[in-house]
Protein backbone atom coordinates (compact mmCIF):
# COMPACT_ATOMS: atom_id res chain seq x y z
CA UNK A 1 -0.83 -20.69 14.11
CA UNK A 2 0.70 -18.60 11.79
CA UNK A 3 -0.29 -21.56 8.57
CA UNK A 4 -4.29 -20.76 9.44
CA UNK A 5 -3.56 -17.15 10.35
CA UNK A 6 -5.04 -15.95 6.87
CA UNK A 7 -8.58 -17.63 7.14
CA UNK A 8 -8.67 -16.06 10.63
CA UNK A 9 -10.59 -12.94 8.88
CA UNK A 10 -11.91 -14.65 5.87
CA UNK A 11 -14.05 -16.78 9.05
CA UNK A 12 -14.69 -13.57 10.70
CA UNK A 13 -16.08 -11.34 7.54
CA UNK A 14 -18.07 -15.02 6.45
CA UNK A 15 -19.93 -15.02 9.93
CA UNK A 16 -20.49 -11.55 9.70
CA UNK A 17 -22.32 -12.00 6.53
CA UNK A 18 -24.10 -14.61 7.89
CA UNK A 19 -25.48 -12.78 10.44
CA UNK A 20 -26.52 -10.02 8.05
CA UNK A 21 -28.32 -12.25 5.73
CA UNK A 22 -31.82 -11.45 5.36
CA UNK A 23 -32.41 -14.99 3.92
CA UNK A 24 -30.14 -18.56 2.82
CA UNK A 25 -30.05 -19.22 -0.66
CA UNK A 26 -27.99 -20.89 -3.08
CA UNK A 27 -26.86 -17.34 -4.52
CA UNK A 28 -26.19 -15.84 -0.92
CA UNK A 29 -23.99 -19.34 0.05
CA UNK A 30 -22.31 -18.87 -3.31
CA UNK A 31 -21.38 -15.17 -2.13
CA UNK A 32 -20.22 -16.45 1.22
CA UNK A 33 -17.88 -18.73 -0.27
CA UNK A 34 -16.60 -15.69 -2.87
CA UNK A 35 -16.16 -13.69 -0.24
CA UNK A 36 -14.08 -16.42 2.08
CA UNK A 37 -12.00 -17.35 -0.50
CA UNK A 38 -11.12 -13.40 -1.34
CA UNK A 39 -10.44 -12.85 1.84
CA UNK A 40 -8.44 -15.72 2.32
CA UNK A 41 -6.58 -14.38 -0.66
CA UNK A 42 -5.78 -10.95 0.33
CA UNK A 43 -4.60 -12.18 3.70
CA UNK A 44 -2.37 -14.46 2.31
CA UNK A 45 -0.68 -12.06 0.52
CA UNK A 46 -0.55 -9.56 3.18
CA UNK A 47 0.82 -12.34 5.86
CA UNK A 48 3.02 -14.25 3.37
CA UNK A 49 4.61 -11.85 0.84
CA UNK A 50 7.82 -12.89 0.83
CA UNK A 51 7.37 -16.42 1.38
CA UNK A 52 4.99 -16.23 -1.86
CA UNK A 53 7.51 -14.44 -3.77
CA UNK A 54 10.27 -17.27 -2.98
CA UNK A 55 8.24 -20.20 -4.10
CA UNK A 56 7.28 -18.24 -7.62
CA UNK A 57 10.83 -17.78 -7.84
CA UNK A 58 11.86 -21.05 -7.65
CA UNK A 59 9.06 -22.26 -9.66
CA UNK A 60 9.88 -19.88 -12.59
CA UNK A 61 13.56 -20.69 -12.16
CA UNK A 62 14.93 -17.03 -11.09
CA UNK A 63 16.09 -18.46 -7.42
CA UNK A 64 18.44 -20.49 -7.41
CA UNK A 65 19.50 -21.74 -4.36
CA UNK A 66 22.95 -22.32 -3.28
CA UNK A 67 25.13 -22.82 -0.12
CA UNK A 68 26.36 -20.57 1.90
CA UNK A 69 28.11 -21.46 5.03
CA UNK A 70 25.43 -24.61 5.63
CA UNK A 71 22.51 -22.20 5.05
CA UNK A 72 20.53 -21.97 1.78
CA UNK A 73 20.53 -18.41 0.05
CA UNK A 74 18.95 -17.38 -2.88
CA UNK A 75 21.07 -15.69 -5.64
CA UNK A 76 20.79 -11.93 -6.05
């Protein structure tokens, strides 16, 4: 649950539109999809901060991890 948490409101705002939409076009889909994938965004971030922050660590090289009593911890 908590990996599809973040398109959980990105869904709900997307209907919403939907139901406002005074007409389909290619320009209002395009929107939708904008707006989803924003939302999805923001969400993410808001949900998995930290988790975010780990991975860019490790992918920029400033977390190294080591061992520490059979668990992993990253250096300070």
């Amino acid at each position: 649950m908590r990996a599809i948490a973040p398109t959980v409101p990105a869904a709900a705002v997307t209907l919403a539109l939907r139901a406002a939409a005074p007409a389909r076009s290619l320009a209002w889909a395009l929107t939708e999809l904008a707006v989803y994938l924003l939302v999805t965004v923001v969400a993410t971030w808001l949900l998995e901060r930290d988790l975010l922050r780990e991975a860019v660590g490790y992918v920029h090289g400033r977390a190294r991890p080591r061992f520490v009593t059979g668990r992993i911890a990253a250096d300070g």
